[in-house]
N, C-alpha and C. Protein backbone atom coordinates (compact mmCIF):
# COMPACT_ATOMS: atom_id res chain seq x y z
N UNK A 1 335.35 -95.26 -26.75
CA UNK A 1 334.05 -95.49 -26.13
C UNK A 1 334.07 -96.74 -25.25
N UNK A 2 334.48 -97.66 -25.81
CA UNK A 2 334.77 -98.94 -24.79
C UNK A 2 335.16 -99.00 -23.62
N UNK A 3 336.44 -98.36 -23.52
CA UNK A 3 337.20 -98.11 -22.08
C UNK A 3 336.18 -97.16 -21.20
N UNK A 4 335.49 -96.16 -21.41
CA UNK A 4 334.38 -95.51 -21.12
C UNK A 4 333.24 -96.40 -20.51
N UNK A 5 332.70 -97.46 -21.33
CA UNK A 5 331.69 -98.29 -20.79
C UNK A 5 331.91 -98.76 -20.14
N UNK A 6 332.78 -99.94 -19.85
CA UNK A 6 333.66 -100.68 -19.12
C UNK A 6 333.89 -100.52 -17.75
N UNK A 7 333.93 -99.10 -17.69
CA UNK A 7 334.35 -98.27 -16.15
C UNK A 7 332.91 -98.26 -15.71
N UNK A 8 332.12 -97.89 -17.05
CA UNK A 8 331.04 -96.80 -16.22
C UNK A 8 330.17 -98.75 -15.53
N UNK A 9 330.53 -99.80 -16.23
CA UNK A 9 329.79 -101.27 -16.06
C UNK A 9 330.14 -101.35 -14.66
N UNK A 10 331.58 -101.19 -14.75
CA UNK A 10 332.75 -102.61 -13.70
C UNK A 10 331.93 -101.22 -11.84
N UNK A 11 332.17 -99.98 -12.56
CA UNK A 11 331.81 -98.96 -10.94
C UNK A 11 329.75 -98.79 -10.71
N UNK A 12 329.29 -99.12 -11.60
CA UNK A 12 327.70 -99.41 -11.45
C UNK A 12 327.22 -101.11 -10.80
N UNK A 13 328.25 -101.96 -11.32
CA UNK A 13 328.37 -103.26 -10.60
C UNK A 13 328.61 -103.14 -9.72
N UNK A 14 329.44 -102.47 -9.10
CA UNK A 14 330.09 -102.48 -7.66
C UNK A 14 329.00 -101.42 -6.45
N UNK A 15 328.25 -100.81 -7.39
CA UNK A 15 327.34 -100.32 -6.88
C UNK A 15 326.11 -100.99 -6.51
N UNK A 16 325.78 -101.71 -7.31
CA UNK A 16 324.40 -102.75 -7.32
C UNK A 16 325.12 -103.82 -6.15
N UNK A 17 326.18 -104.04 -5.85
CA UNK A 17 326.22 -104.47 -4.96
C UNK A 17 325.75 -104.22 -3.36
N UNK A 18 326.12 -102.93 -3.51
CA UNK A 18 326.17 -102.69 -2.55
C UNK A 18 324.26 -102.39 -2.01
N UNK A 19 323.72 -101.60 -2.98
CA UNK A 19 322.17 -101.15 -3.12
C UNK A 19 321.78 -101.51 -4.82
N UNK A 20 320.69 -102.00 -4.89
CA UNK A 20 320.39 -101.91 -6.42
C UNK A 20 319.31 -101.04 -6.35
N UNK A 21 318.67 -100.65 -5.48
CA UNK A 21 317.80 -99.21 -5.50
C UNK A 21 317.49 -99.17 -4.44
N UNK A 22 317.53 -97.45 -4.21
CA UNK A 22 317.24 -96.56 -2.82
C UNK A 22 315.85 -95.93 -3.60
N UNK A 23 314.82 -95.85 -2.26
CA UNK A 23 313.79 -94.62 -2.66
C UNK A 23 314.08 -93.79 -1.20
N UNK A 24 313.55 -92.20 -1.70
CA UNK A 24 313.68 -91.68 -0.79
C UNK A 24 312.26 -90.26 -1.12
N UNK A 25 311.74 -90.82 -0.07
CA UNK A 25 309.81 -89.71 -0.36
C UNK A 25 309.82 -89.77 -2.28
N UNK A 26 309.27 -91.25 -2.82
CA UNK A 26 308.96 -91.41 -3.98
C UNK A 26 310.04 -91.08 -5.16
N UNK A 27 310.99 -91.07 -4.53
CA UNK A 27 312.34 -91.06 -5.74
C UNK A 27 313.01 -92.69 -5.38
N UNK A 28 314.15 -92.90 -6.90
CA UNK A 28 314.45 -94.28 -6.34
C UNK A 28 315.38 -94.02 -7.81
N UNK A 29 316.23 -94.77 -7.87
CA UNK A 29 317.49 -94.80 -8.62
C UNK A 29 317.46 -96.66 -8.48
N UNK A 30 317.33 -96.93 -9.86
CA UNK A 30 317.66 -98.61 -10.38
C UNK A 30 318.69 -98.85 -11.22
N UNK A 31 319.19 -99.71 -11.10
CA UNK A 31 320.35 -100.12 -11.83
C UNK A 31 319.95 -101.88 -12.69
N UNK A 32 319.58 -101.75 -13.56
CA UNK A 32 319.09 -103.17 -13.96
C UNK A 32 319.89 -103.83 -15.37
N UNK A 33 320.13 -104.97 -15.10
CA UNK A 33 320.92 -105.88 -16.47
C UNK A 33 320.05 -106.27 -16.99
N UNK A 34 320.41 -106.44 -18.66
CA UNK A 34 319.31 -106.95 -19.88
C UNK A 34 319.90 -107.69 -21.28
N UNK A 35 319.47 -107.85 -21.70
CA UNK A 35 320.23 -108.49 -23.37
C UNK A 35 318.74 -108.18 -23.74
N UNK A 36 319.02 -108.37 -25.30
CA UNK A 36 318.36 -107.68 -26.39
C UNK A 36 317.10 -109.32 -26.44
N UNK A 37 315.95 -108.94 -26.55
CA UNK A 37 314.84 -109.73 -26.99
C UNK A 37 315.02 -110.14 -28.56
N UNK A 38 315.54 -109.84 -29.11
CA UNK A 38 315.93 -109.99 -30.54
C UNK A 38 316.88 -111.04 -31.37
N UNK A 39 316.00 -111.94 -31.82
CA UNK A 39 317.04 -113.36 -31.73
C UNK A 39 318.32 -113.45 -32.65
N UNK A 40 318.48 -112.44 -33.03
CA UNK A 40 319.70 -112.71 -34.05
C UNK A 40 320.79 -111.50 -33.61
N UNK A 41 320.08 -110.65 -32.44
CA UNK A 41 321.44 -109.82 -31.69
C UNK A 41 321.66 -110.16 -30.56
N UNK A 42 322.97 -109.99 -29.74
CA UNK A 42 323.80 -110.46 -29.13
C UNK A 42 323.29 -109.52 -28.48
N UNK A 43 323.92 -109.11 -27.13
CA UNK A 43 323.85 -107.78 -26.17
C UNK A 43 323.73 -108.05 -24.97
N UNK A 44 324.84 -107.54 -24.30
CA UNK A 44 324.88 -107.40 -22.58
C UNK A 44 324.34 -105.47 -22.71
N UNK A 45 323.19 -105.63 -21.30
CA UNK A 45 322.74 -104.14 -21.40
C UNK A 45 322.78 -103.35 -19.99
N UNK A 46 322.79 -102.56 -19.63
CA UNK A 46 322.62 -101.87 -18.42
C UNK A 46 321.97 -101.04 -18.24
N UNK A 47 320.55 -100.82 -18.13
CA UNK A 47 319.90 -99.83 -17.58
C UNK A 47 319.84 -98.81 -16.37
N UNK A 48 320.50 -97.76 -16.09
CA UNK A 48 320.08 -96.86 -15.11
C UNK A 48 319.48 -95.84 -15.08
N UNK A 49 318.26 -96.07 -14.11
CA UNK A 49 317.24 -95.27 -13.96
C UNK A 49 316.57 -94.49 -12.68
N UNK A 50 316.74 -93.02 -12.76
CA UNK A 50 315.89 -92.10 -11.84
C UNK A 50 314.70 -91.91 -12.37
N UNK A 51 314.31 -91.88 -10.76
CA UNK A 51 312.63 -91.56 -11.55
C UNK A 51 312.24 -91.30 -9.95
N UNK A 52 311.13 -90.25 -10.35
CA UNK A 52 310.10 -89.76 -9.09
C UNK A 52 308.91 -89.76 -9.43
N UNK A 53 307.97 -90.05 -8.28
CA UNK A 53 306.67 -90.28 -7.90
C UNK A 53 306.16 -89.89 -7.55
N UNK A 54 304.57 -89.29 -8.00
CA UNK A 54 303.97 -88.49 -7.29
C UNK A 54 302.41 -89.08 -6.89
N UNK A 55 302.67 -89.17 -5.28
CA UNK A 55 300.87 -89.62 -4.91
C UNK A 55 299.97 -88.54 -5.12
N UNK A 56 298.81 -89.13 -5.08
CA UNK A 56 297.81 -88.18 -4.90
C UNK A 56 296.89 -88.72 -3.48
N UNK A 57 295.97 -87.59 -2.74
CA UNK A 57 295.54 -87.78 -1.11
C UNK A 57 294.22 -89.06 -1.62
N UNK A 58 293.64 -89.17 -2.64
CA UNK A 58 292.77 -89.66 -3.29
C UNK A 58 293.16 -91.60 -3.82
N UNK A 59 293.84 -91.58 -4.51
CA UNK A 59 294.48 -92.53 -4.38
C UNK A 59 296.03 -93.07 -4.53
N UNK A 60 296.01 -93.65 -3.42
CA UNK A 60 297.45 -94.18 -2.97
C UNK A 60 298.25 -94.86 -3.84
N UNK A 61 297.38 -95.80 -4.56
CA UNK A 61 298.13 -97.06 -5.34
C UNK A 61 298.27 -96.78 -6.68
N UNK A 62 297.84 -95.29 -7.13
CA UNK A 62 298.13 -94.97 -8.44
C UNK A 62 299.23 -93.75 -8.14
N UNK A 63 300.22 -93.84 -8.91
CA UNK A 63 301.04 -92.43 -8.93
C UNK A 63 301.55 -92.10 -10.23
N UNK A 64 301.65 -91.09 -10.92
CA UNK A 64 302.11 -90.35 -11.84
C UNK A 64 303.56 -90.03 -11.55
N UNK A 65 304.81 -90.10 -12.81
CA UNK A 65 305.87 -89.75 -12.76
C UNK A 65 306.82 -89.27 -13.58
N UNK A 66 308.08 -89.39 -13.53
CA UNK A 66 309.25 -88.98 -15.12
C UNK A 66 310.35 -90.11 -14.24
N UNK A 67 311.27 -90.78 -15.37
CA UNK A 67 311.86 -91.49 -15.62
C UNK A 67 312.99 -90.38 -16.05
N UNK A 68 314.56 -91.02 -15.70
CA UNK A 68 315.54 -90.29 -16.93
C UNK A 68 316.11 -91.47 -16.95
N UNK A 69 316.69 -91.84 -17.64
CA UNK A 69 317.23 -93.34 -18.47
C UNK A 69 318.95 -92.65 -18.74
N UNK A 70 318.90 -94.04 -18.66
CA UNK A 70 320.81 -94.10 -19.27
C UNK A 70 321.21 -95.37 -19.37
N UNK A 71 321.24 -95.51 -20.84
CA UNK A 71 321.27 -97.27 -21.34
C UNK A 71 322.46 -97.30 -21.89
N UNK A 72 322.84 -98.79 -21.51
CA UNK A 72 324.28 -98.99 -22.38
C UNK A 72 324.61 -100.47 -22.96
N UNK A 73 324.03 -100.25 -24.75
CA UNK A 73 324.24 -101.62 -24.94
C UNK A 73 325.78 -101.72 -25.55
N UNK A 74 326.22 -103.36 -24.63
CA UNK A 74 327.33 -103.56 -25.72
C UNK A 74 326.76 -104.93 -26.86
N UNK A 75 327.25 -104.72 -27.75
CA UNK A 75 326.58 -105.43 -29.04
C UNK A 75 327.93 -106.01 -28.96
N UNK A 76 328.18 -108.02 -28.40
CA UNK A 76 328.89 -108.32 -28.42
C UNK A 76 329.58 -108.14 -29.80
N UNK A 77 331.02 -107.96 -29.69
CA UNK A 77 332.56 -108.35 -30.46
C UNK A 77 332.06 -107.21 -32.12
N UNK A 78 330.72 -106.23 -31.53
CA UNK A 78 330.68 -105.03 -32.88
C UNK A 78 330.62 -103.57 -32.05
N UNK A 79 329.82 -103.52 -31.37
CA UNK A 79 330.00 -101.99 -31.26
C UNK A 79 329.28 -101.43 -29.51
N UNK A 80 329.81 -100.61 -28.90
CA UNK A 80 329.17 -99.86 -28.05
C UNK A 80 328.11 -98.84 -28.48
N UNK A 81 326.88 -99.00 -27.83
CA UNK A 81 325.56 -97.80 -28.14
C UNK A 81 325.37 -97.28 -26.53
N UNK A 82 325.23 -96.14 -26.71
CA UNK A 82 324.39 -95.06 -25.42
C UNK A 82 323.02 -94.42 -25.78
N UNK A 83 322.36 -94.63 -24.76
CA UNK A 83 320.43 -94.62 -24.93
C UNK A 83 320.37 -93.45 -23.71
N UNK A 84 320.36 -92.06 -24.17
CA UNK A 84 319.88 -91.09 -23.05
C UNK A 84 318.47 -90.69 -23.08
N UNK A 85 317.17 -90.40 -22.52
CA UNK A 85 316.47 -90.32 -22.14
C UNK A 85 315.59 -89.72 -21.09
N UNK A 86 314.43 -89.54 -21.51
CA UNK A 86 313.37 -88.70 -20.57
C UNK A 86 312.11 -89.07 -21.00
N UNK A 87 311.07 -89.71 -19.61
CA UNK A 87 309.65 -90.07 -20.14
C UNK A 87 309.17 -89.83 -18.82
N UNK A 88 307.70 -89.79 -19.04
CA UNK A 88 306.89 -90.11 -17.72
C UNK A 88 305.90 -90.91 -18.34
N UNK A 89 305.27 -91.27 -17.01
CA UNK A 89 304.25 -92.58 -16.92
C UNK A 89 303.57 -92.69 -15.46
N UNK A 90 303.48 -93.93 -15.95
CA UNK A 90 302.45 -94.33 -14.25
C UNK A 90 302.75 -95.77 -13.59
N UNK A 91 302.50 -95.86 -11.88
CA UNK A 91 302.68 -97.40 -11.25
C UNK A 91 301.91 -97.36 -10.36
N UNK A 92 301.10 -98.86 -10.63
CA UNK A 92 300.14 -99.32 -10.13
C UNK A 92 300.36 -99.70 -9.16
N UNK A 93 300.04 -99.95 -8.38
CA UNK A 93 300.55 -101.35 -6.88
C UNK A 93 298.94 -101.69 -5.99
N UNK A 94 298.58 -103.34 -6.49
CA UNK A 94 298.02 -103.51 -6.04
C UNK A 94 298.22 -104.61 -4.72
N UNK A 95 297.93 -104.21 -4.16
CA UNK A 95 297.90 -105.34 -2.53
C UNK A 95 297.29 -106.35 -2.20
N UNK A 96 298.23 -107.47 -2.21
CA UNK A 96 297.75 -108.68 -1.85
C UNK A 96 298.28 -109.25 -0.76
N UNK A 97 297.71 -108.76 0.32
CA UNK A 97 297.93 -109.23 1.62
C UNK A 97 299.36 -109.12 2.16
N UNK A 98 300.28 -109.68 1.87
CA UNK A 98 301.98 -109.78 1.98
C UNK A 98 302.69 -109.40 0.96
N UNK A 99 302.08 -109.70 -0.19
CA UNK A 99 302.99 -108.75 -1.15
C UNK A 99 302.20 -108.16 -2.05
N UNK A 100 302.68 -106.84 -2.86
CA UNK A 100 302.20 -106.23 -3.78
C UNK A 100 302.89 -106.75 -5.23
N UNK A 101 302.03 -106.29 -5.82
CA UNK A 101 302.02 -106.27 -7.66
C UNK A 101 301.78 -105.35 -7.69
N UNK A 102 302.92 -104.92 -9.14
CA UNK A 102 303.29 -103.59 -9.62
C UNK A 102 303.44 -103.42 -11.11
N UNK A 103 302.45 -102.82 -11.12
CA UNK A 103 302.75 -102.29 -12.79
C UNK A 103 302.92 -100.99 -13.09
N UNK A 104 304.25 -100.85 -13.72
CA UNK A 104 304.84 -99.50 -14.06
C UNK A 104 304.59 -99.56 -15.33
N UNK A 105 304.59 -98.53 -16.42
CA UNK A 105 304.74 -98.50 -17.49
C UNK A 105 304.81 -96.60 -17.84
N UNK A 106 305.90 -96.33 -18.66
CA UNK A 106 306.60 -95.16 -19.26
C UNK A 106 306.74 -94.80 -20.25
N UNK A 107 306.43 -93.78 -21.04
CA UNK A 107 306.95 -93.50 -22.39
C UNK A 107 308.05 -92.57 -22.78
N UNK A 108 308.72 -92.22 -23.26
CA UNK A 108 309.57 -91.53 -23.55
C UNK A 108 310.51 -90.90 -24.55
N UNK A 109 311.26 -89.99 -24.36
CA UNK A 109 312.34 -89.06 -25.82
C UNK A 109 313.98 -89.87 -25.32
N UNK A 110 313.89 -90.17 -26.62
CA UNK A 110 315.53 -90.35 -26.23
C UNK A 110 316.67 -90.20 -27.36
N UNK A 111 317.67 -89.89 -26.84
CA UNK A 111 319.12 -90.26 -27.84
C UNK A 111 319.91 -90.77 -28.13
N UNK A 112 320.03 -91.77 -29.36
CA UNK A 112 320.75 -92.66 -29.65
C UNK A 112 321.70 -92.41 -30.24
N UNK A 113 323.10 -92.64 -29.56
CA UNK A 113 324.70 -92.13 -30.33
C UNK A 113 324.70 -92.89 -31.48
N UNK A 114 323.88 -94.04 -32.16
CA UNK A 114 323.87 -94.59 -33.24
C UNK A 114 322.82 -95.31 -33.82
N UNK A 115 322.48 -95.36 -34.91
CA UNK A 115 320.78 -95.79 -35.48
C UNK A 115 320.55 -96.88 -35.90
N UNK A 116 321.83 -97.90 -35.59
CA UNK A 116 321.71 -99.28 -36.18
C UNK A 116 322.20 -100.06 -34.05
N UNK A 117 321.41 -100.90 -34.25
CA UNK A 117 321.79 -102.11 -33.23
C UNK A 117 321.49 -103.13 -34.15
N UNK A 118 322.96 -103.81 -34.30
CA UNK A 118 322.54 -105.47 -35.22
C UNK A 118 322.23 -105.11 -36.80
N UNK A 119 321.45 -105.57 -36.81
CA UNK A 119 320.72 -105.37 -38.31
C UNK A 119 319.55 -104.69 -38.42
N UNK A 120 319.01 -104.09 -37.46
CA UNK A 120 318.16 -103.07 -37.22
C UNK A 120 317.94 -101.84 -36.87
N UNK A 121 317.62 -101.00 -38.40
CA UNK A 121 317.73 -99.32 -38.56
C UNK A 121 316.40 -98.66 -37.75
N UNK A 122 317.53 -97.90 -36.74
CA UNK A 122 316.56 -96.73 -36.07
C UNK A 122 315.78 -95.91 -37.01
N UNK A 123 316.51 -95.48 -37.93
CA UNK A 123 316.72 -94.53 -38.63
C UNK A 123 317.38 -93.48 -38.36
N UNK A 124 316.84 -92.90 -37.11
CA UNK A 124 318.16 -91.59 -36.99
C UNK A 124 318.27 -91.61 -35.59
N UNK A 125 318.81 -90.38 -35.26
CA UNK A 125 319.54 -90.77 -33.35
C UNK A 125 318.24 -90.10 -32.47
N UNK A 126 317.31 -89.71 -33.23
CA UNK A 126 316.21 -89.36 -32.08
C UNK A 126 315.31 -90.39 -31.83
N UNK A 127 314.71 -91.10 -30.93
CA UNK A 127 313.86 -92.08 -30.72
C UNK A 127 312.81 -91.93 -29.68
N UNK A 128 312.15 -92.43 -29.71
CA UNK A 128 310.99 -92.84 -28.16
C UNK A 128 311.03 -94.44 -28.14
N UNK A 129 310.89 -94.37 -26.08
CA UNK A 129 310.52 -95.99 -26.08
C UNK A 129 309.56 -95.94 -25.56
N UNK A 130 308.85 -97.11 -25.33
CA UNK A 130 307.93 -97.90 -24.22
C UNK A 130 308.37 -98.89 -23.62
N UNK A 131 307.97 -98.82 -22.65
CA UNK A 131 308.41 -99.63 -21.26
C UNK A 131 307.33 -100.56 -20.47
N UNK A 132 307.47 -101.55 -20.22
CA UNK A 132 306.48 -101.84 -19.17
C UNK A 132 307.38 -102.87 -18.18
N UNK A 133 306.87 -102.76 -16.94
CA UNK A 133 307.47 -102.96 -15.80
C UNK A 133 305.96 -104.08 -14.97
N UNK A 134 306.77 -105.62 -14.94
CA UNK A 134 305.73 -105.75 -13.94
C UNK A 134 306.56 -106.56 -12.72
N UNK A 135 305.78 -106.82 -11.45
CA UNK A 135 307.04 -106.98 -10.46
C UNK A 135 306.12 -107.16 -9.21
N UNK A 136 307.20 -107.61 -8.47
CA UNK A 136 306.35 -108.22 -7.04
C UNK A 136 307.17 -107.11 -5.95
N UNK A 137 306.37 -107.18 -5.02
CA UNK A 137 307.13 -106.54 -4.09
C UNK A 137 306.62 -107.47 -2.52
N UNK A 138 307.72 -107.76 -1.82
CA UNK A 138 307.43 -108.71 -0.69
C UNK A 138 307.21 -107.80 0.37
N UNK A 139 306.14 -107.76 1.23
CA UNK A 139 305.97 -106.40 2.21
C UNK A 139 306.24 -106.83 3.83
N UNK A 140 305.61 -108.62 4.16
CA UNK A 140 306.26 -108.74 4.95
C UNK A 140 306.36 -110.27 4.74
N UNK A 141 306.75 -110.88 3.87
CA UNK A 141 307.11 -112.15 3.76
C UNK A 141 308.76 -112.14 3.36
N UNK A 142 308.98 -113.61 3.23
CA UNK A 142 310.52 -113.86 3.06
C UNK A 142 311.54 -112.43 3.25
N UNK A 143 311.95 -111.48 2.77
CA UNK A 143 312.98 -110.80 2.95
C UNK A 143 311.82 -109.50 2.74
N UNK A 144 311.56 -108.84 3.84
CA UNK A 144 310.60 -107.54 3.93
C UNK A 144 311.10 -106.42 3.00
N UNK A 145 310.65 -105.69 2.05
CA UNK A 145 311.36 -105.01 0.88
C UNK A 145 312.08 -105.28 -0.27
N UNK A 146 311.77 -106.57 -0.76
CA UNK A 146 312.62 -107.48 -1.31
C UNK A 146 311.37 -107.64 -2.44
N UNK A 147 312.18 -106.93 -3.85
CA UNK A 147 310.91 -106.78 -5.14
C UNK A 147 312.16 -107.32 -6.37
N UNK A 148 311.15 -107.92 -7.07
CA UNK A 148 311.30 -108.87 -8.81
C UNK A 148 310.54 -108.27 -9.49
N UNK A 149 311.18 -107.67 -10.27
CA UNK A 149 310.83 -107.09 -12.01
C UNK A 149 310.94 -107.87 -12.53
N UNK A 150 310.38 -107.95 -14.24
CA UNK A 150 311.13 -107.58 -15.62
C UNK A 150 310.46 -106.45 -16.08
N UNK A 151 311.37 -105.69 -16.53
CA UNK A 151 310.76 -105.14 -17.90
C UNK A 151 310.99 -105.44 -19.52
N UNK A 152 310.07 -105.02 -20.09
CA UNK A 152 309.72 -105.20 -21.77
C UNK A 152 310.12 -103.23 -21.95
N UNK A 153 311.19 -103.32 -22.71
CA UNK A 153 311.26 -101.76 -23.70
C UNK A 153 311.70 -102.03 -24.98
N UNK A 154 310.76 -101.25 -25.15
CA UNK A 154 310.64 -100.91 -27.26
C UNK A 154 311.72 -99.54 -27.29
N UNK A 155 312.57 -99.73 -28.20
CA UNK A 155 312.75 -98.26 -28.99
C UNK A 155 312.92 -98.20 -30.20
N UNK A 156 312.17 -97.15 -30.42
CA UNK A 156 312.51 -96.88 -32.15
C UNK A 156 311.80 -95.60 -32.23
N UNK A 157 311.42 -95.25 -33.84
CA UNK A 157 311.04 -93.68 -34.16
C UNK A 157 310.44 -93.24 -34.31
N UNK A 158 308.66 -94.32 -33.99
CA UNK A 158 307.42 -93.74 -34.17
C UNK A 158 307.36 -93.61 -35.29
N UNK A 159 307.91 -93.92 -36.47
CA UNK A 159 307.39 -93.12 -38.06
C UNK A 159 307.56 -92.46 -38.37
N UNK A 160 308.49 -91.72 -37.60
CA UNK A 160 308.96 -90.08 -38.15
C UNK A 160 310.46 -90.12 -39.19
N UNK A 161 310.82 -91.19 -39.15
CA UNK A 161 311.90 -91.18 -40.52
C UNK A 161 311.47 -92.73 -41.40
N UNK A 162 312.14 -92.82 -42.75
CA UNK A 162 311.45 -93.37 -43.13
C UNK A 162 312.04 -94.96 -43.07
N UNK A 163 313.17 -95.14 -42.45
CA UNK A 163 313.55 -96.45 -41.58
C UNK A 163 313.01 -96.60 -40.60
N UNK A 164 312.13 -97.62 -39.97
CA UNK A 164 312.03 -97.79 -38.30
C UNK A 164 311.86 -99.32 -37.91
N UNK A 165 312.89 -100.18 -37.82
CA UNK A 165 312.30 -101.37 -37.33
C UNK A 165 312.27 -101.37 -36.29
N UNK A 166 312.93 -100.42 -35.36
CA UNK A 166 312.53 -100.79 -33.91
C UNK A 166 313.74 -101.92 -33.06
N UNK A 167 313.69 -102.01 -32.14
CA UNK A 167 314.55 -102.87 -30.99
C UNK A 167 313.61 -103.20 -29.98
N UNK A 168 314.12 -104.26 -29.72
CA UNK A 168 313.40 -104.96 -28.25
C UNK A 168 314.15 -105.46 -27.13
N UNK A 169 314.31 -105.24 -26.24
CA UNK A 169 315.24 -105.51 -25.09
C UNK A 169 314.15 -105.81 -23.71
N UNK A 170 314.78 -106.56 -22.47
CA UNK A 170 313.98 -106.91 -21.66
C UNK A 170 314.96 -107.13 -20.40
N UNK A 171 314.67 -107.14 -19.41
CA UNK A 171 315.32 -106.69 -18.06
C UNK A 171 314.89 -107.20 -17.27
N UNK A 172 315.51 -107.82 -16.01
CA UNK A 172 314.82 -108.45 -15.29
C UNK A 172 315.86 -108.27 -13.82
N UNK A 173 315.54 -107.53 -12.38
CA UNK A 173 316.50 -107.12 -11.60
C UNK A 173 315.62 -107.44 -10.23
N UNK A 174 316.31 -107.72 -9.42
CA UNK A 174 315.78 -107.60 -7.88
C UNK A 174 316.20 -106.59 -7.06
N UNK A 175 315.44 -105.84 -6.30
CA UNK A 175 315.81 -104.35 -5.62
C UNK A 175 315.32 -105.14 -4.30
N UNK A 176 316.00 -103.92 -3.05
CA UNK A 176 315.50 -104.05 -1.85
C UNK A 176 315.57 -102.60 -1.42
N UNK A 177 314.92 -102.66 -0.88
CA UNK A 177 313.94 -100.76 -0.68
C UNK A 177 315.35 -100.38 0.77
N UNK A 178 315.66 -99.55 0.93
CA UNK A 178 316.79 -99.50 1.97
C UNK A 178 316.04 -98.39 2.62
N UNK A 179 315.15 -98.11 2.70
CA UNK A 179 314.21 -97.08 3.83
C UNK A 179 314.74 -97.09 4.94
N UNK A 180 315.04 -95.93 5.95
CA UNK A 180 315.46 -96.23 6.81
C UNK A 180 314.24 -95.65 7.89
């Protein structure tokens, strides 16, 4: 599994170089780094995420969507985990003159190749998270298309097994919109 991550890190880095997200008519592919909110686990993380958007003629600054996720924590010097996923949700964007504020937030199904991160039982490999996303977007100041996240995501099992402490992880990435 290691040599697996490693590749999939060192060729997604080399990607974020180049773009850390394209949209194209309300689609957009992110690539974002994280460590675990959790003070007694370690973790380099990688989030990549598709997701599409849908306006409505009514209002602009609200849109409805689905997310597909593909997380990869390494839990320093113990173990590799993979987080696959599917949610929808909603993003706000309100306008302030030169730049917007954005609040995304998602819920979602996902699968965990393992039910422990650290010292904290999933309980089993099916999970849901929550997400929230808040973030600037520069429209025509300093670098035109030029947006700052973090996000906050929960996962764990809702209560449906009878372990759940849950995980907390948090993300924080800069995108530039490559519209052409």
């Amino acid at each position: 599994m290691r040599p697996i991550l490693v590749f999939l890190i060192l060729f997604l880095s080399n990607f974020v170089i180049h773009s850390q997200i394209k949209s194209y008519n309300n689609q957009e592919i992110q690539i974002l780094f994280g460590s675990s909110a959790q003070n007694n686990i370690n973790t380099k993380q990688v989030l990549v995420s598709y997701g599409k958007s849908f306006s409505n003629k009514y209002q602009s600054d609200f849109k409805l969507g689905y997310k597909i996720d593909f997380e990869f924590l390494d839990e320093i010097k113990k173990q590799n985990i993979v987080v696959v996923g599917f949610g929808g949700g909603f993003k706000k964007t309100y306008n302030l003159d030169k730049i917007n504020f954005i609040f995304d937030s998602y819920i979602g199904m996902n699968y965990i190749d393992q039910n422990k991160i650290g010292n904290r039982n999933l309980g089993e490999n099916f999970i849901f998270s929550d997400n929230i996303r808040l973030g600037l977007e520069f429209i025509d100041y300093l670098i035109p298309g030029l947006s700052i996240f973090y996000q906050f995501r929960h996962i764990s099992n809702a209560g449906i097994y009878n372990e759940n402490m849950g995980y907390n992880s948090q993300y924080i990435f800069l995108s530039v919109n490559l519209k052409s």
